[in-house]
C-alpha atoms as a PDB file:
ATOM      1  CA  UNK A   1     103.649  78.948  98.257  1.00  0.00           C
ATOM      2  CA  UNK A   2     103.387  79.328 102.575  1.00  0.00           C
ATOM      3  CA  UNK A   3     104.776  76.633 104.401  1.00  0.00           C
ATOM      4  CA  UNK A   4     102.435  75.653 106.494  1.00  0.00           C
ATOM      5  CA  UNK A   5     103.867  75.005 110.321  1.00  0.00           C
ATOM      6  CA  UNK A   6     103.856  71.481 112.138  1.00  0.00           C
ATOM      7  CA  UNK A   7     102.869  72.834 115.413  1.00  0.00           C
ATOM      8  CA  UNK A   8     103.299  69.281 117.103  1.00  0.00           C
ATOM      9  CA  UNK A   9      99.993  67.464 117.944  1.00  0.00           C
ATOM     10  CA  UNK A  10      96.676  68.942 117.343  1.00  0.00           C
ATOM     11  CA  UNK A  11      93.350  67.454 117.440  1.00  0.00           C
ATOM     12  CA  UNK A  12      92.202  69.344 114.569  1.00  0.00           C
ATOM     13  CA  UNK A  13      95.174  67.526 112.705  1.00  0.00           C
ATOM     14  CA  UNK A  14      95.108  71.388 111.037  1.00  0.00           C
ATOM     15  CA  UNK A  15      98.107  73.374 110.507  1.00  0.00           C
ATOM     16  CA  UNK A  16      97.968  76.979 109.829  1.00  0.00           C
ATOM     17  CA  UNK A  17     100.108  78.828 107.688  1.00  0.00           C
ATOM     18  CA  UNK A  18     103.143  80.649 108.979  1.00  0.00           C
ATOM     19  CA  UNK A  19     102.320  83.828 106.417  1.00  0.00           C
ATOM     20  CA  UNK A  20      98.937  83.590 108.429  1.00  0.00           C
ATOM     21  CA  UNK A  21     100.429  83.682 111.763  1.00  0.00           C
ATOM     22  CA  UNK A  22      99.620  86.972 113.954  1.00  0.00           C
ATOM     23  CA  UNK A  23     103.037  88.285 114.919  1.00  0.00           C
ATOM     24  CA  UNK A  24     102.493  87.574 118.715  1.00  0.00           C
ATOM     25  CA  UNK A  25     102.013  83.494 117.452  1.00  0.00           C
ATOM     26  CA  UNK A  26     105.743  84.254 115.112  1.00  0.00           C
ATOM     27  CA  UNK A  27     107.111  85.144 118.081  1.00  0.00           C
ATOM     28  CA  UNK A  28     106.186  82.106 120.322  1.00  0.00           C
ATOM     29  CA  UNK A  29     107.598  80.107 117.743  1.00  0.00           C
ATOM     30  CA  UNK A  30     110.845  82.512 117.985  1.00  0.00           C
ATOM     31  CA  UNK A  31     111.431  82.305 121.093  1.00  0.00           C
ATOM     32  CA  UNK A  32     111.483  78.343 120.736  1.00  0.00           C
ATOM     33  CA  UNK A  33     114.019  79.188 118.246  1.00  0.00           C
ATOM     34  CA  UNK A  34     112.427  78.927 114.838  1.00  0.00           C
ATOM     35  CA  UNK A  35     114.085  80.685 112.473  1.00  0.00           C
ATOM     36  CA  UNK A  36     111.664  80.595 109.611  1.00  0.00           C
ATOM     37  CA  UNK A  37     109.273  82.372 111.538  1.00  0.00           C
ATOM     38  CA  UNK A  38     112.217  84.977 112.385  1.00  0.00           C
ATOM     39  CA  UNK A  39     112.625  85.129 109.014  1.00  0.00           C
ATOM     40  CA  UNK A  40     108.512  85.858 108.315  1.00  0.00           C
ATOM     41  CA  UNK A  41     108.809  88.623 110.939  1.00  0.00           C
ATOM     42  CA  UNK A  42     111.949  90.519 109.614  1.00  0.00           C
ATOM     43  CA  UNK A  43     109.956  90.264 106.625  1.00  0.00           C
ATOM     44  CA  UNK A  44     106.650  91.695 107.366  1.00  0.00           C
ATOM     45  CA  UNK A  45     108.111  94.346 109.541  1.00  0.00           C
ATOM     46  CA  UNK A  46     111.449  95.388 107.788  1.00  0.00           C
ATOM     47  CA  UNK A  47     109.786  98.873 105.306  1.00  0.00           C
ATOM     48  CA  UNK A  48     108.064  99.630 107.947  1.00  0.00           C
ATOM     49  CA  UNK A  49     110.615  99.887 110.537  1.00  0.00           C
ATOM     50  CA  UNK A  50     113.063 101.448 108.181  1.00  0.00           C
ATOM     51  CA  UNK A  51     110.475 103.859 106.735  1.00  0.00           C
ATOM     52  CA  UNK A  52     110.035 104.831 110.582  1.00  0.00           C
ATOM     53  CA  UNK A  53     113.509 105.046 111.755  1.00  0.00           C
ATOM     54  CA  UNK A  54     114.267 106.899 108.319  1.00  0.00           C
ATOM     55  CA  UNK A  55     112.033 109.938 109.270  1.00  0.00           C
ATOM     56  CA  UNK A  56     113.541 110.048 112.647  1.00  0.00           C
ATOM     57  CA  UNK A  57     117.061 109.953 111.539  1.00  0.00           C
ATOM     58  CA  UNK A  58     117.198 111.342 108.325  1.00  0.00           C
ATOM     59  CA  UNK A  59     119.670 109.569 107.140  1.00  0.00           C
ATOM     60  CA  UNK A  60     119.647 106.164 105.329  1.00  0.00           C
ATOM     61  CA  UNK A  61     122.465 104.674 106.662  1.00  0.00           C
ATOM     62  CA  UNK A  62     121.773 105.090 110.390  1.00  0.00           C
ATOM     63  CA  UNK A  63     118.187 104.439 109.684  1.00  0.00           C
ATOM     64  CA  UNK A  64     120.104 100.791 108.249  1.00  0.00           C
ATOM     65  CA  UNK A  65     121.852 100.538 111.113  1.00  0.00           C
ATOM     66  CA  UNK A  66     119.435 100.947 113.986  1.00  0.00           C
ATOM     67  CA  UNK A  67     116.834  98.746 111.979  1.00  0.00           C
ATOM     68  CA  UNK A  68     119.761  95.983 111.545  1.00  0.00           C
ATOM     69  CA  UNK A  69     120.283  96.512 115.015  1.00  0.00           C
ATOM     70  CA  UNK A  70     116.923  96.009 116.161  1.00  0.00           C
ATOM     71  CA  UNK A  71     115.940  93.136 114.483  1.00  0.00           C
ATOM     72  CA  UNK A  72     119.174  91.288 116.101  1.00  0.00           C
ATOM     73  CA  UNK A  73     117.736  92.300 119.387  1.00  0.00           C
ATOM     74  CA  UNK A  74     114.601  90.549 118.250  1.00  0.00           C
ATOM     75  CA  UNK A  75     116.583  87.491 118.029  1.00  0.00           C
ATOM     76  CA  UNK A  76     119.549  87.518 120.675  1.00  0.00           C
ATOM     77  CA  UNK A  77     116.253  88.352 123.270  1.00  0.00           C
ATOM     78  CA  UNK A  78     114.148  86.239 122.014  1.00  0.00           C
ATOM     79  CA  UNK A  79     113.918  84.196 125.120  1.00  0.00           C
ATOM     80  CA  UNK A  80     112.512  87.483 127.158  1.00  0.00           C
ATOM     81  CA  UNK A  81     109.677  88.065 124.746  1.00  0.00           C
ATOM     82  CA  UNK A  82     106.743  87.228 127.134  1.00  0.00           C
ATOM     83  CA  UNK A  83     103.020  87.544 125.546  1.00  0.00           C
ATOM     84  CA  UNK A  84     101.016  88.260 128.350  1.00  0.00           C
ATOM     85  CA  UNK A  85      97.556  88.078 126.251  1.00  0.00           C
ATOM     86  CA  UNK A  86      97.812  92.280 125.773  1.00  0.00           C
ATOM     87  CA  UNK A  87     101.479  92.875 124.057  1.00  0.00           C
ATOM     88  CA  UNK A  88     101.983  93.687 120.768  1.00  0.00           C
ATOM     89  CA  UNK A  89     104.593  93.275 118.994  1.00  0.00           C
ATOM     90  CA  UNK A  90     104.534  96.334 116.855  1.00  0.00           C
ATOM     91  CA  UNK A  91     104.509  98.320 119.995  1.00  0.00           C
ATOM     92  CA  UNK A  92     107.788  96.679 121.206  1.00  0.00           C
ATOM     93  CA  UNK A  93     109.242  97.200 117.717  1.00  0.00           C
ATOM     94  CA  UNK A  94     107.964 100.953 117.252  1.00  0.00           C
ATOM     95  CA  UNK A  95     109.385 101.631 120.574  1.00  0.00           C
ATOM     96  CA  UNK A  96     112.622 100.307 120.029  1.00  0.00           C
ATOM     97  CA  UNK A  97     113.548 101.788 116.839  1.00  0.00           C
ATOM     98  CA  UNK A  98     111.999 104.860 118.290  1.00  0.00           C
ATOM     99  CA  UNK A  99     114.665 104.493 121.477  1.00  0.00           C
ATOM    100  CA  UNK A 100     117.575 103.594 119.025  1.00  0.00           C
ATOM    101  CA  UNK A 101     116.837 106.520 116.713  1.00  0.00           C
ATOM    102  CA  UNK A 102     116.745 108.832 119.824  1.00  0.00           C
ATOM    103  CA  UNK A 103     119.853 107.586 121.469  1.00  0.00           C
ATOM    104  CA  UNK A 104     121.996 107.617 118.214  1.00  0.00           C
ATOM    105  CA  UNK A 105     124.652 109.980 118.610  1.00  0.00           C
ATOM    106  CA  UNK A 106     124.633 111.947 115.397  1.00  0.00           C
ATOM    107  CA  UNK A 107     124.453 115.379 114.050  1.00  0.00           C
ATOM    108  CA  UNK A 108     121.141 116.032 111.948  1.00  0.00           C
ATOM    109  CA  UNK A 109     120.769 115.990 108.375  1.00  0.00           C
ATOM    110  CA  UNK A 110     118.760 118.322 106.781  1.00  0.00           C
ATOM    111  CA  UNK A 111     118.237 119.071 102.818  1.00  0.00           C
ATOM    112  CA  UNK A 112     119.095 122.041 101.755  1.00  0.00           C
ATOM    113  CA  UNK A 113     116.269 123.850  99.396  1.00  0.00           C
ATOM    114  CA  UNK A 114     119.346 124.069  96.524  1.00  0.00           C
ATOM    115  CA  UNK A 115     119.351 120.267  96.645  1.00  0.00           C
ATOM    116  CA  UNK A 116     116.179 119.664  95.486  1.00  0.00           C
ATOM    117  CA  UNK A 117     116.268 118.309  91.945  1.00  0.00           C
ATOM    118  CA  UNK A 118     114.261 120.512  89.983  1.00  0.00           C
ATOM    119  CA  UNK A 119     112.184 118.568  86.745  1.00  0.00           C
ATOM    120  CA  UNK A 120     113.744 120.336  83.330  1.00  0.00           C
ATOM    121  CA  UNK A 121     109.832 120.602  82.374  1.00  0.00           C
ATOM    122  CA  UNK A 122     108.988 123.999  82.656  1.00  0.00           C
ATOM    123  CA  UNK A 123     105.149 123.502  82.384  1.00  0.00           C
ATOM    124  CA  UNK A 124     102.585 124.713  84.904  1.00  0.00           C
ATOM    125  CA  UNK A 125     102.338 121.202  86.492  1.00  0.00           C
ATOM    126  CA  UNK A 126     105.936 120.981  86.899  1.00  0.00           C
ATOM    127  CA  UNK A 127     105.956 124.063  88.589  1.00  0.00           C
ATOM    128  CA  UNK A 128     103.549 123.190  90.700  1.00  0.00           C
ATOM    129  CA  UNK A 129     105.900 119.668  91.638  1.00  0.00           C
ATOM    130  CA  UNK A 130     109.064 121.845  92.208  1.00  0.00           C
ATOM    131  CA  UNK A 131     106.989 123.990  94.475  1.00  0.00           C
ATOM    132  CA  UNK A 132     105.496 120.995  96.337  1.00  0.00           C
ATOM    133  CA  UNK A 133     109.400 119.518  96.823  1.00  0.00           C
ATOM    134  CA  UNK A 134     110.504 122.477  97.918  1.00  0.00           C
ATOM    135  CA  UNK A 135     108.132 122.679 100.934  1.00  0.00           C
ATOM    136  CA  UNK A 136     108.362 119.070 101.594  1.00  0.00           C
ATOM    137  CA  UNK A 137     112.122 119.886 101.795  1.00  0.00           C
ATOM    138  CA  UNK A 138     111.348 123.105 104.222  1.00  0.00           C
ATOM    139  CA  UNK A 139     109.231 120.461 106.150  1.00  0.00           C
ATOM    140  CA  UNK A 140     111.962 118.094 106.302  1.00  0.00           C
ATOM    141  CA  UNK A 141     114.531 120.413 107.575  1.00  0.00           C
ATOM    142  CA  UNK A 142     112.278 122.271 110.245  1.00  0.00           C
ATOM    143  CA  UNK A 143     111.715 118.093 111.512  1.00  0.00           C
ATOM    144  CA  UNK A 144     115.056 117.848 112.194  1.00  0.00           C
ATOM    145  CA  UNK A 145     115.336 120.908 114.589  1.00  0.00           C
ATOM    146  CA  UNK A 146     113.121 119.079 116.703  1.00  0.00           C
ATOM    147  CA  UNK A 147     114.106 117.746 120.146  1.00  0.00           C
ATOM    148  CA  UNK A 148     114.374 113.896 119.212  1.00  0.00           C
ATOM    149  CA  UNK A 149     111.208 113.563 121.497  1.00  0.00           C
ATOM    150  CA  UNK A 150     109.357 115.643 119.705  1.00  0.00           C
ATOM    151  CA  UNK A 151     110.426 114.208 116.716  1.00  0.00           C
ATOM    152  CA  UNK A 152     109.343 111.076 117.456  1.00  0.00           C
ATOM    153  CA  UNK A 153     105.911 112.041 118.607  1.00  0.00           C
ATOM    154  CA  UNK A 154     105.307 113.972 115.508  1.00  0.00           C
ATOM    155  CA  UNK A 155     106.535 110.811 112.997  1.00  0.00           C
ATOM    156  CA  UNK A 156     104.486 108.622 115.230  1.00  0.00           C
ATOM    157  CA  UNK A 157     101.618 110.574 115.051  1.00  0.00           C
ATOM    158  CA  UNK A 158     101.513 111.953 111.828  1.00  0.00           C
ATOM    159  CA  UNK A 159     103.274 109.599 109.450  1.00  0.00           C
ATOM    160  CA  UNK A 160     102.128 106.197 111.327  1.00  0.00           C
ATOM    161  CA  UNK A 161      98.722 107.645 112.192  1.00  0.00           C
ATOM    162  CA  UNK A 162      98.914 105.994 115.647  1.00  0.00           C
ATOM    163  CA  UNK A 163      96.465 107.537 118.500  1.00  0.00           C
ATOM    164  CA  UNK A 164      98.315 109.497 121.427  1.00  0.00           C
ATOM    165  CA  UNK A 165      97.515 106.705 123.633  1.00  0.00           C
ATOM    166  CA  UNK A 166      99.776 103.956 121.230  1.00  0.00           C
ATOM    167  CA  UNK A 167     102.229 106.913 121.222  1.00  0.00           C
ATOM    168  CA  UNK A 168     102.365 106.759 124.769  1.00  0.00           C
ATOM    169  CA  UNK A 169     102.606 102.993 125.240  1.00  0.00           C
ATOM    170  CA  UNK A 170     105.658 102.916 122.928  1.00  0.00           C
ATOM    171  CA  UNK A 171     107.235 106.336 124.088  1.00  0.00           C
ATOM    172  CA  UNK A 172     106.492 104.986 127.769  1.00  0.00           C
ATOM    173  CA  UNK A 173     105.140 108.644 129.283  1.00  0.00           C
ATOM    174  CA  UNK A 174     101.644 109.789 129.662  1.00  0.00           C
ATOM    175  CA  UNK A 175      99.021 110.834 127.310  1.00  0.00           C
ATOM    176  CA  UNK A 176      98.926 114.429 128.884  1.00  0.00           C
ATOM    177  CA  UNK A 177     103.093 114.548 128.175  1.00  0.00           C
ATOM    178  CA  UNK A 178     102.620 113.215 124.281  1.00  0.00           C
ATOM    179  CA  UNK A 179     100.309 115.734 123.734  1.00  0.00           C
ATOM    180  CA  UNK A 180     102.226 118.419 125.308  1.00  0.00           C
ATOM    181  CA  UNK A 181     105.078 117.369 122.545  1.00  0.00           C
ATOM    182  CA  UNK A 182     102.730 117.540 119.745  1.00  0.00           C
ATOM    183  CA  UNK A 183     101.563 120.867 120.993  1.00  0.00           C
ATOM    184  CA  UNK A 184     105.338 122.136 121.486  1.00  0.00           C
ATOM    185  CA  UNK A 185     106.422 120.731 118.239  1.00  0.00           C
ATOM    186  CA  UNK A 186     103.915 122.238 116.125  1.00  0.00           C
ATOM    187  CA  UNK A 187     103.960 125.361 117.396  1.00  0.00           C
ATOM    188  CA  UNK A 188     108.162 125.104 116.433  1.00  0.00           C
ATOM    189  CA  UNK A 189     107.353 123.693 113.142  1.00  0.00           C
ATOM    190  CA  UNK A 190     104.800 126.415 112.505  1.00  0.00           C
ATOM    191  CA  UNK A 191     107.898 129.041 113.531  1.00  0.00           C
ATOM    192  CA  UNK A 192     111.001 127.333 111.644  1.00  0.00           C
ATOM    193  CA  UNK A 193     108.628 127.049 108.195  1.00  0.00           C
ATOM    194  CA  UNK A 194     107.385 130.698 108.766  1.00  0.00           C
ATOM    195  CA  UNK A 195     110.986 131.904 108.985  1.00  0.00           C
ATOM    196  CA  UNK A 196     112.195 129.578 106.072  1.00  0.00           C
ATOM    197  CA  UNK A 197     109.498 131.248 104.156  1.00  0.00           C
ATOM    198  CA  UNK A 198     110.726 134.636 105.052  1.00  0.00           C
ATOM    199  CA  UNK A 199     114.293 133.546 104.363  1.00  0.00           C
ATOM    200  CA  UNK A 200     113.487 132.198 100.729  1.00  0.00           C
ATOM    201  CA  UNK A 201     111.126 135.367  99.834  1.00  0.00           C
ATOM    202  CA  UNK A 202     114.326 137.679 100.723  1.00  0.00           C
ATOM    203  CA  UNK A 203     116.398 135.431  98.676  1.00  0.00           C
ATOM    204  CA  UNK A 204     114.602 136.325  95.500  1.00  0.00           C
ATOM    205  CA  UNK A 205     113.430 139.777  96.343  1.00  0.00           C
ATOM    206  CA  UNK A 206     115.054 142.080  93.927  1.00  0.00           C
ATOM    207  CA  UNK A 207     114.484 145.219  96.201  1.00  0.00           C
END
């Protein structure tokens, strides 16, 4: 069961729900210090952050680390979250992970095709699965060839299904410049998969 909130005096004598609270209300009552709403926030935002910083990282331990790192942000600033009546908080929190994942010194990590675990069913619908893992593998490793810009407009874009004008907000450059790294990064996507292609059809070609 919710707790339900004592937001001081009310003339309504009506206290809403903290699972009900809009995350712009959760962090009001932050940034007074509440910690159960802190807690309700880390909550409803934690798979999501770590699903996003995940795809940018590729790696589950960094993508641990920057979300651990940005939710103690959330709290250590909480006195400079201001809500002007327009901010949202999952554009502050999809543009920090976004800026932790891109300043994160680390080399990339890529699956290898070989790495893919391959079902022991030998059925048509299991080869159809293998063949489906291995291009989501070829997918994954083109991704992380990517400038970390264009990285993050693709994830953003494609995995988040946010407009290019949220992409921009959060990525803090223009419309025109988000599309120009969705343009760029396709057209590098479209190269690294065609050459991965090439690369496994020589692998098995018996001539």
């Amino acid at each position: 069961m919710s707790r339900a909130l004592d937001r001081g005096p009310a003339t309504s004598g009506v206290s809403i729900p903290l699972d009900e609270e809009p995350d712009e209300a959760l962090m009001a009552l932050i940034r007074a210090g509440n910690q159960t709403a802190y807690r309700r926030l880390v909550h409803r935002h934690l798979k999501r952050a770590y699903a996003l910083a995940r795809r940018l990282t590729g790696n589950e331990a960094e993508a641990e680390d920057v979300v651990q790192d940005v939710f103690l942000q959330v709290w250590q600033r909480r006195s400079q979250w201001a809500d002007d009546g327009g901010a949202k908080f999952t554009t502050w929190l999809y543009r920090v992970v976004v800026n932790r994942c891109i300043d994160h010194k680390r080399r990339p990590v890529s699956q290898d095709i070989d790495s893919v675990e391959e079902p022991a069913d030998a059925r048509p619908d299991a080869v159809h699965a293998i063949h489906r893992q291995r291009v989501a593998a070829r997918l994954l490793d083109a991704q992380t060839k990517l400038t970390p810009q264009q990285r993050a407009a693709v994830t953003l874009f494609y995995y988040e299904n946010l407009s290019n004008a949220d992409i921009a907000t959060i990525m803090q450059i223009s419309v025109g410049a988000v599309e120009s790294l969705l343009k760029r990064a396709r057209q590098q996507l479209r190269l690294l998969l065609r050459a991965s292609a090439q690369a496994a059809r020589e692998a098995f070609d018996d001539g």
